[in-house]
PDB file of N, CA and C in Angstrom:
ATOM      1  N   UNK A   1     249.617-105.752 159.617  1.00  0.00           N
ATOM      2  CA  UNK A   1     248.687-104.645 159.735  1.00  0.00           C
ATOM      3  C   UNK A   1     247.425-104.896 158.921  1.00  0.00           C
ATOM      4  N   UNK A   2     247.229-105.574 157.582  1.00  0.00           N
ATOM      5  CA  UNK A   2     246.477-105.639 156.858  1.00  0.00           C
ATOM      6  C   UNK A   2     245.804-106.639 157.775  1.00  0.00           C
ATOM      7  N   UNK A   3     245.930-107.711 158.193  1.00  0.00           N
ATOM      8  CA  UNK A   3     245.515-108.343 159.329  1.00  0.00           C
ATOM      9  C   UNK A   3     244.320-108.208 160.225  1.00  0.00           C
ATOM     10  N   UNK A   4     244.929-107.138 160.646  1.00  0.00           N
ATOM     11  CA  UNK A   4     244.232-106.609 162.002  1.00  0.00           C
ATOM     12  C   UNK A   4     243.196-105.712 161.155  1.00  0.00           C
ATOM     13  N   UNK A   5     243.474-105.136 160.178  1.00  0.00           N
ATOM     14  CA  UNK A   5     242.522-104.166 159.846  1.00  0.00           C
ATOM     15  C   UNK A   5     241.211-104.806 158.960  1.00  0.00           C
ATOM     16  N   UNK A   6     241.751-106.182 158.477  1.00  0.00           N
ATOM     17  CA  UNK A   6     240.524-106.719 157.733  1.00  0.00           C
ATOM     18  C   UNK A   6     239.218-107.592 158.911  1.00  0.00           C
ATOM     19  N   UNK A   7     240.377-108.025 160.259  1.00  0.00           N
ATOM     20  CA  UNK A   7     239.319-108.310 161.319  1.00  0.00           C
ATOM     21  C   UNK A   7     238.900-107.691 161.848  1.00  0.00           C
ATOM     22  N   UNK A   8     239.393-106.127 162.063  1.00  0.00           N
ATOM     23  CA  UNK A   8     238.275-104.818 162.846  1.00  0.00           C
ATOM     24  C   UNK A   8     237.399-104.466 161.985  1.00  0.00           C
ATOM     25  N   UNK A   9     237.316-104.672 160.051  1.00  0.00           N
ATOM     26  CA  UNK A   9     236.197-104.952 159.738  1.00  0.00           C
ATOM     27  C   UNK A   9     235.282-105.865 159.124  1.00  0.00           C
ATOM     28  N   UNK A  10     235.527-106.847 159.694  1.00  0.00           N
ATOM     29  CA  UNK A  10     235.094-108.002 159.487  1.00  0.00           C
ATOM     30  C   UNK A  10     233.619-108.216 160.832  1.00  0.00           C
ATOM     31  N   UNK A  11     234.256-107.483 161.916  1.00  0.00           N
ATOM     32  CA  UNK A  11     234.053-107.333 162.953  1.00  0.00           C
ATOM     33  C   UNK A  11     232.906-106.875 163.003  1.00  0.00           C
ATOM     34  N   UNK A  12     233.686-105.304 162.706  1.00  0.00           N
ATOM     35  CA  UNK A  12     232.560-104.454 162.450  1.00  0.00           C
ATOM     36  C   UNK A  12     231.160-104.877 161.742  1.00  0.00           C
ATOM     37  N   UNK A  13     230.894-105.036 160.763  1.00  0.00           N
ATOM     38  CA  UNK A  13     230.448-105.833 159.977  1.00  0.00           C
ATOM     39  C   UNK A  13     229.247-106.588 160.645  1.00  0.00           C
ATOM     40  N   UNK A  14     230.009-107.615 161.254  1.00  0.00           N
ATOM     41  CA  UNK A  14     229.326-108.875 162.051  1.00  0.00           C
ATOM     42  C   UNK A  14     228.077-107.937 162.805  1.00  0.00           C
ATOM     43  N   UNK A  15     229.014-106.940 163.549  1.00  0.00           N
ATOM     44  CA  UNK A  15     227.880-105.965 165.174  1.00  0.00           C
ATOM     45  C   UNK A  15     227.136-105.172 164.282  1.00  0.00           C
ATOM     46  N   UNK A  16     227.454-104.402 162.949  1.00  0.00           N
ATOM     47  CA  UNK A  16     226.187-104.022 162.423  1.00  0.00           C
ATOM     48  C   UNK A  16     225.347-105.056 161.892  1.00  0.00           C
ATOM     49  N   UNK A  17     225.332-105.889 161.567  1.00  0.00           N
ATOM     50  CA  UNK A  17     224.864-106.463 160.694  1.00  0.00           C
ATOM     51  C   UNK A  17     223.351-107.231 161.873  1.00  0.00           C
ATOM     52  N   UNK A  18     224.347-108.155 162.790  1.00  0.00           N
ATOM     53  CA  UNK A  18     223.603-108.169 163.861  1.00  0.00           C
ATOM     54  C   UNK A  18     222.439-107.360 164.587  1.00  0.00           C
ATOM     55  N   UNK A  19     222.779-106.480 164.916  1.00  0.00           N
ATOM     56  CA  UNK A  19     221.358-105.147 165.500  1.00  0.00           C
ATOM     57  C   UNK A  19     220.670-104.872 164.719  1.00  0.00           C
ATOM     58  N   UNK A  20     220.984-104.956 163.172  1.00  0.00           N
ATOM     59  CA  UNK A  20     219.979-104.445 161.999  1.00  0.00           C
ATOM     60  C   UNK A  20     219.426-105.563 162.238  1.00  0.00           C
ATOM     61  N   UNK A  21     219.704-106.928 161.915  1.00  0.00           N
ATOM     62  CA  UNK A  21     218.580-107.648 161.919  1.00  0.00           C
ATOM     63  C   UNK A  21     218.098-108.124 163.411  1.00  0.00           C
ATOM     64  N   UNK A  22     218.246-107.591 164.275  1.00  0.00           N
ATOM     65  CA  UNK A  22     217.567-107.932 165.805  1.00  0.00           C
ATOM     66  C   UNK A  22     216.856-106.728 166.127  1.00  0.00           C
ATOM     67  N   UNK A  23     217.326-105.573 165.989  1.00  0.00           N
ATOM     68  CA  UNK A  23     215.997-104.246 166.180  1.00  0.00           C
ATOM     69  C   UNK A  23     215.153-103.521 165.191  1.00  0.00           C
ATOM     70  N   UNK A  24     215.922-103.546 164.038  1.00  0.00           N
ATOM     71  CA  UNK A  24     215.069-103.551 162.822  1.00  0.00           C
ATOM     72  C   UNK A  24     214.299-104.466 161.879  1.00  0.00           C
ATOM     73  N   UNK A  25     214.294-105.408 161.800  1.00  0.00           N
ATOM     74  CA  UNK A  25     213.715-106.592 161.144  1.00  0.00           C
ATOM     75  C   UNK A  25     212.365-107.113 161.825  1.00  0.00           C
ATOM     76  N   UNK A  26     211.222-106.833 161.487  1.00  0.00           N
ATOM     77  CA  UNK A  26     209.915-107.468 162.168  1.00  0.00           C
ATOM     78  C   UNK A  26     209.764-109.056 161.806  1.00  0.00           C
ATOM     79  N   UNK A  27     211.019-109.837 161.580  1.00  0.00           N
ATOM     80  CA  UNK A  27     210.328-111.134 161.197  1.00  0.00           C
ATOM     81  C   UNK A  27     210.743-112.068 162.702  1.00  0.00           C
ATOM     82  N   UNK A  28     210.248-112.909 163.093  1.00  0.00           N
ATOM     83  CA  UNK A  28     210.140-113.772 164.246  1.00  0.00           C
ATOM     84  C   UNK A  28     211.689-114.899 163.892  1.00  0.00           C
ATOM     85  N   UNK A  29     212.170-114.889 162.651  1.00  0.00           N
ATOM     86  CA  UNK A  29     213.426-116.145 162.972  1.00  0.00           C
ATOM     87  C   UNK A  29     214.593-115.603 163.379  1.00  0.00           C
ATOM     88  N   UNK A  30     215.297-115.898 164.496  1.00  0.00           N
ATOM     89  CA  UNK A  30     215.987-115.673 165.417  1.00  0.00           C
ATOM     90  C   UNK A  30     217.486-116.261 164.593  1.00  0.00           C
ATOM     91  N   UNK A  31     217.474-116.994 163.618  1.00  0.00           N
ATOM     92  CA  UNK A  31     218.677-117.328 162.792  1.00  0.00           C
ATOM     93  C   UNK A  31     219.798-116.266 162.325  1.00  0.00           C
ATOM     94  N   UNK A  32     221.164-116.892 163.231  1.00  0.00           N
ATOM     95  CA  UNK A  32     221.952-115.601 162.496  1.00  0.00           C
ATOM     96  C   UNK A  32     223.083-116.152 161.850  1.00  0.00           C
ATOM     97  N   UNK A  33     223.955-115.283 161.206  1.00  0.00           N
ATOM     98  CA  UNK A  33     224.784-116.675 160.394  1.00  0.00           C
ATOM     99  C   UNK A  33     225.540-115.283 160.481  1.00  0.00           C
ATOM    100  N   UNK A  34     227.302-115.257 161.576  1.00  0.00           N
ATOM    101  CA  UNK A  34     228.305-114.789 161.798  1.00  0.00           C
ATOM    102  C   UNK A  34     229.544-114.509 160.398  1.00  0.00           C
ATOM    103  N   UNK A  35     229.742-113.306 160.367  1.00  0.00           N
ATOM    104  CA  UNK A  35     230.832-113.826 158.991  1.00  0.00           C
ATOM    105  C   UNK A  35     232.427-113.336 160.041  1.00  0.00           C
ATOM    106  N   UNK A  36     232.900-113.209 161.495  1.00  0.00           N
ATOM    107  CA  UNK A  36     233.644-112.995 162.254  1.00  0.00           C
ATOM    108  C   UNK A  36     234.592-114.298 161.189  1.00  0.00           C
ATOM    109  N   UNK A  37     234.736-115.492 161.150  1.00  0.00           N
ATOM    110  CA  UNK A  37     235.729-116.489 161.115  1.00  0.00           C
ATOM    111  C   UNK A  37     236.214-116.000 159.817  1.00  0.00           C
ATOM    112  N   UNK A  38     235.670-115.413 158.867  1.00  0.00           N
ATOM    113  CA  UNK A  38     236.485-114.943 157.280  1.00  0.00           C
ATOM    114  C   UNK A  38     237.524-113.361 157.919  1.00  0.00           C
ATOM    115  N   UNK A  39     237.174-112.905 158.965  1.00  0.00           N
ATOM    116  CA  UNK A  39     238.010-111.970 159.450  1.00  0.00           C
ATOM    117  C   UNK A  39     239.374-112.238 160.331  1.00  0.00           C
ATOM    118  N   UNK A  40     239.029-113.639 161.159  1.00  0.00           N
ATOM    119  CA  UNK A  40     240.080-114.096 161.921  1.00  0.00           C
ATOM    120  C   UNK A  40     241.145-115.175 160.915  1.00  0.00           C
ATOM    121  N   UNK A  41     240.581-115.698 159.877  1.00  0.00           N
ATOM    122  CA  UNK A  41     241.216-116.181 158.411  1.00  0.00           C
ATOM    123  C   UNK A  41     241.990-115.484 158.205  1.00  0.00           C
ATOM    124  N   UNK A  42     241.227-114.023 157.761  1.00  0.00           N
ATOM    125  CA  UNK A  42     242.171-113.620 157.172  1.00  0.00           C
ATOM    126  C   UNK A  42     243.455-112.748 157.822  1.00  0.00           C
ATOM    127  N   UNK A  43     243.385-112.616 159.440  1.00  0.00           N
ATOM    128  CA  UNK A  43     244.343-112.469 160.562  1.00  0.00           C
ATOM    129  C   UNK A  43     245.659-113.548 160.390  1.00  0.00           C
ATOM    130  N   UNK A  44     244.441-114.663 160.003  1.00  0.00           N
ATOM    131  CA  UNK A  44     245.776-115.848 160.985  1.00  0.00           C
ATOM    132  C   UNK A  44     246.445-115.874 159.649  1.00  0.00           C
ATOM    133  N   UNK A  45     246.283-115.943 157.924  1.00  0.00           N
ATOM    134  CA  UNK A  45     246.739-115.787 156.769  1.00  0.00           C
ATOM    135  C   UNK A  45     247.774-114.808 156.946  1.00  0.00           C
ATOM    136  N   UNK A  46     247.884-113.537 157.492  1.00  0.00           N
ATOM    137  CA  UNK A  46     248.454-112.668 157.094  1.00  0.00           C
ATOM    138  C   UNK A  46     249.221-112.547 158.443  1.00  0.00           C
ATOM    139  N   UNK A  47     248.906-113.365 159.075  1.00  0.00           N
ATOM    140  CA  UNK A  47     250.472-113.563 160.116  1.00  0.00           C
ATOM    141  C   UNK A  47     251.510-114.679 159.845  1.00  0.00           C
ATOM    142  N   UNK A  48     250.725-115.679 158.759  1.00  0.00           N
ATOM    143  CA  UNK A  48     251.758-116.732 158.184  1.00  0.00           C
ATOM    144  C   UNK A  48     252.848-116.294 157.455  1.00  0.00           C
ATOM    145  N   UNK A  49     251.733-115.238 156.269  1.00  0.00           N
ATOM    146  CA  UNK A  49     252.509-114.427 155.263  1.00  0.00           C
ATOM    147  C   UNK A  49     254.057-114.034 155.860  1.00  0.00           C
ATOM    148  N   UNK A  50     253.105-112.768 157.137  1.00  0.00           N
ATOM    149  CA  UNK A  50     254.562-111.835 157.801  1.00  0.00           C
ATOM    150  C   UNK A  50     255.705-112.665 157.993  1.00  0.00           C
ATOM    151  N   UNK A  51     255.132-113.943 158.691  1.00  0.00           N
ATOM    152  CA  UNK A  51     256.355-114.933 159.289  1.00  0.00           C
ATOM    153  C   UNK A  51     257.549-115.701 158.039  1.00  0.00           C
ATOM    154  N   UNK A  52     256.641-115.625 157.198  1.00  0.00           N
ATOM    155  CA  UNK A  52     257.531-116.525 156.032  1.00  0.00           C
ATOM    156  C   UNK A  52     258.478-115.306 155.558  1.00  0.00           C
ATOM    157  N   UNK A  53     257.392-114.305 155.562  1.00  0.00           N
ATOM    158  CA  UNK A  53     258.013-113.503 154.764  1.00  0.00           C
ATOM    159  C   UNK A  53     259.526-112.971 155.710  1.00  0.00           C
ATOM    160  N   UNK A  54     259.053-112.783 156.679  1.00  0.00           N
ATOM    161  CA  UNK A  54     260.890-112.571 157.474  1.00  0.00           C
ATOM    162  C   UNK A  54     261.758-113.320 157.734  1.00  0.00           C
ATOM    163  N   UNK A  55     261.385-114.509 157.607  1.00  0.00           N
ATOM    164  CA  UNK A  55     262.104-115.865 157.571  1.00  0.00           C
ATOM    165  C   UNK A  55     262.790-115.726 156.376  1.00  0.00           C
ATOM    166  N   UNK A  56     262.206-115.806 154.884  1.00  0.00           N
ATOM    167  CA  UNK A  56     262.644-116.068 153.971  1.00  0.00           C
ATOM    168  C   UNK A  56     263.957-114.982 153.537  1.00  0.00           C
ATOM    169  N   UNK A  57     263.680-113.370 154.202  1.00  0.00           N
ATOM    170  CA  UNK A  57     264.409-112.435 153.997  1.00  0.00           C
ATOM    171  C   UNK A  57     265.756-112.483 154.682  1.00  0.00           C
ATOM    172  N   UNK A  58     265.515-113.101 156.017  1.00  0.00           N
ATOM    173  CA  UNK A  58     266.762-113.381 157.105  1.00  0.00           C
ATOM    174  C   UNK A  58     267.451-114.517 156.509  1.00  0.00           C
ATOM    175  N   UNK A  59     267.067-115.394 155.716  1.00  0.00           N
ATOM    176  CA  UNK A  59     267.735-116.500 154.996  1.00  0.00           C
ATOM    177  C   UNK A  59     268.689-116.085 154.023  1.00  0.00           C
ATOM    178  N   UNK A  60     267.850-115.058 153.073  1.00  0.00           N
ATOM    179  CA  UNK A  60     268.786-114.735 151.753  1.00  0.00           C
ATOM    180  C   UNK A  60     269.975-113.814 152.408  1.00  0.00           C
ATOM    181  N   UNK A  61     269.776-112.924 153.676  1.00  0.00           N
ATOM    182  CA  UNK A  61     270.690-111.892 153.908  1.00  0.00           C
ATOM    183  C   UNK A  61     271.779-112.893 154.571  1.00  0.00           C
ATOM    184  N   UNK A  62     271.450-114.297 155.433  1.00  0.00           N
ATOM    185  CA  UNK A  62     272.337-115.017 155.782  1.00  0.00           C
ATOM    186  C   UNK A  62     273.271-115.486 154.884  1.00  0.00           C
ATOM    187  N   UNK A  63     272.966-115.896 153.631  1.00  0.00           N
ATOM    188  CA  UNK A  63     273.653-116.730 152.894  1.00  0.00           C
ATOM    189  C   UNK A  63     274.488-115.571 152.188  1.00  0.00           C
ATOM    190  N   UNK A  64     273.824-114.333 151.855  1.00  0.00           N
ATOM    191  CA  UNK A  64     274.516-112.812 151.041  1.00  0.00           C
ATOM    192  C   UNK A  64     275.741-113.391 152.163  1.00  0.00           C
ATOM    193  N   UNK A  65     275.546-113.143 153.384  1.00  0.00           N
ATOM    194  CA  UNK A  65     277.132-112.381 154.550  1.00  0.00           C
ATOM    195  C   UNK A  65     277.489-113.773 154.190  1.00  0.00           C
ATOM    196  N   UNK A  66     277.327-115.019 154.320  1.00  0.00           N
ATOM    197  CA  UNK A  66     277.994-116.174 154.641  1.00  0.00           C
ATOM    198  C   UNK A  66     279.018-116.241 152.998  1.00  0.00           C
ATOM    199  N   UNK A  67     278.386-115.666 151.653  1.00  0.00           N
ATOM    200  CA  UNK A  67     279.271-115.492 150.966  1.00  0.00           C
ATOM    201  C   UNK A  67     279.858-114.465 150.588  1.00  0.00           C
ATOM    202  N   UNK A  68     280.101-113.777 151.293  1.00  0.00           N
ATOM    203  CA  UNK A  68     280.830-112.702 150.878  1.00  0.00           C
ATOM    204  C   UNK A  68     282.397-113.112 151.421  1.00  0.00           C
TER     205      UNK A  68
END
């Protein structure tokens, strides 16, 4: 969840950031520099996390039943 919510504003972000400097800005350089990839980072980070993290939990509860 933290995931998804740091790339909807990461996102966000990017589309304001964008129109401010394309309809408000009177200067002629057309240069834009995206910060979207620190939002999909931090997506693909926090789906590694989830994965280890249920992996690692289904491991310890395996070995709990396997010794009991």
């Amino acid at each position: 969840m933290v995931g998804v919510a740091c790339l909807i504003v990461f996102v966000s972000l990017d589309l304001i950031n964008f129109n401010i400097k394309k309809y408000f800005t009177l200067t002629q350089n057309d240069y834009y520099a995206s910060v979207i990839y620190i939002g999909v980072l931090c997506f693909i980070i926090s789906l590694i996390y989830d994965f280890l993290d249920k992996t690692i939990k289904n491991a310890f509860k395996r070995v709990e039943l396997e010794t009991l």
